[in-house]
Protein backbone atom coordinates (compact mmCIF):
# COMPACT_ATOMS: atom_id res chain seq x y z
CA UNK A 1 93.47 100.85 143.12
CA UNK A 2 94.75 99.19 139.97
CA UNK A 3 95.34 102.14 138.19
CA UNK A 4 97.23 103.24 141.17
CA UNK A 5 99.69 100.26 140.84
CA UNK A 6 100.16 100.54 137.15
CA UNK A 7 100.88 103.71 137.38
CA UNK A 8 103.36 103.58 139.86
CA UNK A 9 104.87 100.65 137.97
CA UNK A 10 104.57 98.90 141.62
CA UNK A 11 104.52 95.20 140.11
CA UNK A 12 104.32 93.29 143.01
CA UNK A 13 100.95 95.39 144.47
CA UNK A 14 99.64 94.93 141.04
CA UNK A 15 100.09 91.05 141.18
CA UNK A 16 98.52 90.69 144.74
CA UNK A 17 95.86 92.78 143.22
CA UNK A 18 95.31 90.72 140.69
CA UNK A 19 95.65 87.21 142.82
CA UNK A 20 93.15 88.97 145.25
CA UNK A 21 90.47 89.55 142.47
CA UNK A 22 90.88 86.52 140.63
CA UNK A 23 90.85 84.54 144.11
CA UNK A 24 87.54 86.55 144.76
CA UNK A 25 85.38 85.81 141.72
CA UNK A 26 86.60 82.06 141.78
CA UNK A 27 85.40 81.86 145.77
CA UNK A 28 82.87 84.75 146.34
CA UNK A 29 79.42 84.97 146.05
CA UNK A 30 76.96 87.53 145.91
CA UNK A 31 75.90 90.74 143.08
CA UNK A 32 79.19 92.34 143.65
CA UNK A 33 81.27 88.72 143.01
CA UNK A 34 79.05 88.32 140.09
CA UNK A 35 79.53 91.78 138.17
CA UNK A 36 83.07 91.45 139.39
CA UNK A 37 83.21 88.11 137.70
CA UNK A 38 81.46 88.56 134.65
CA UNK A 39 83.24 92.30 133.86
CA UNK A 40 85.23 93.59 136.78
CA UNK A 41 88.18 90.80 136.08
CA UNK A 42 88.17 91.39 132.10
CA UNK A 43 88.45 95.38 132.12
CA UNK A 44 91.23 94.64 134.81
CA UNK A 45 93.20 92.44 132.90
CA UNK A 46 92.27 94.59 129.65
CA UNK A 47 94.22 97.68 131.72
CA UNK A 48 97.10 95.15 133.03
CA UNK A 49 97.77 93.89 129.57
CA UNK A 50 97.48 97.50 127.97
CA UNK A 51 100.34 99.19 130.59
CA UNK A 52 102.55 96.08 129.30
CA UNK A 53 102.22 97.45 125.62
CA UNK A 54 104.32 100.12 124.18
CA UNK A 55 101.97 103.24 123.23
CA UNK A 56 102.40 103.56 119.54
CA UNK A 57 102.68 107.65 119.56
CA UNK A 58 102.65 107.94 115.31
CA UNK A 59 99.26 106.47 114.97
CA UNK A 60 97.48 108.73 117.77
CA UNK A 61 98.47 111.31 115.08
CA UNK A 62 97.12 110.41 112.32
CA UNK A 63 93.18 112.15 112.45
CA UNK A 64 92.61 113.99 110.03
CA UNK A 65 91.81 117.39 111.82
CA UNK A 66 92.20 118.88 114.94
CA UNK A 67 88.75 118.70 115.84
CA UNK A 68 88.82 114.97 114.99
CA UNK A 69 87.76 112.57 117.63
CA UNK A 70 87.21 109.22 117.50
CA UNK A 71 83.81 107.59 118.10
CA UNK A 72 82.52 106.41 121.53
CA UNK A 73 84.60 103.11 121.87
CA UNK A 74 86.55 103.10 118.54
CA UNK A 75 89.54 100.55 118.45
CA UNK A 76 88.43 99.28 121.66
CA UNK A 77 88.56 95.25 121.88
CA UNK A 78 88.67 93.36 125.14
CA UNK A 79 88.35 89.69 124.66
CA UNK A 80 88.48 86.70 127.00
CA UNK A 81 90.97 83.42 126.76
């Protein structure tokens, strides 16, 4: 559903989203609250924050051959405040 919102650029659904997850892992209970909680809300706000930032197009060029990829997670940081 998130990735829905963001990429419709449909703010306000992303918001209540948002406000409906975070009001979820601060009331719920249960596995599903808990995984939610403890990943579910990070990768979330990982994607939110990520659709705010402009793509930097030069530096997805710069492998060194075509049949360059980059490693399983490589430049991937998600961090908590």
């Amino acid at each position: 559903m998130l990735m829905c919102t963001l990429g419709a650029k449909n703010e306000d659904a992303t918001l209540k989203l948002m406000t409906s997850l975070r009001d979820y892992v601060r009331d719920g209970s249960g596995t599903n609250c808990d995984v939610s909680r403890e990943v579910g809300l990070a990768v979330c706000e990982a994607f939110e924050q990520a659709d705010k930032e402009p793509i930097n197009r030069e530096k997805s060029h710069e492998r060194k051959g075509a049949n360059d990829r980059p490693t399983h997670g490589e430049g991937l940081s998600i961090t908590r405040g």
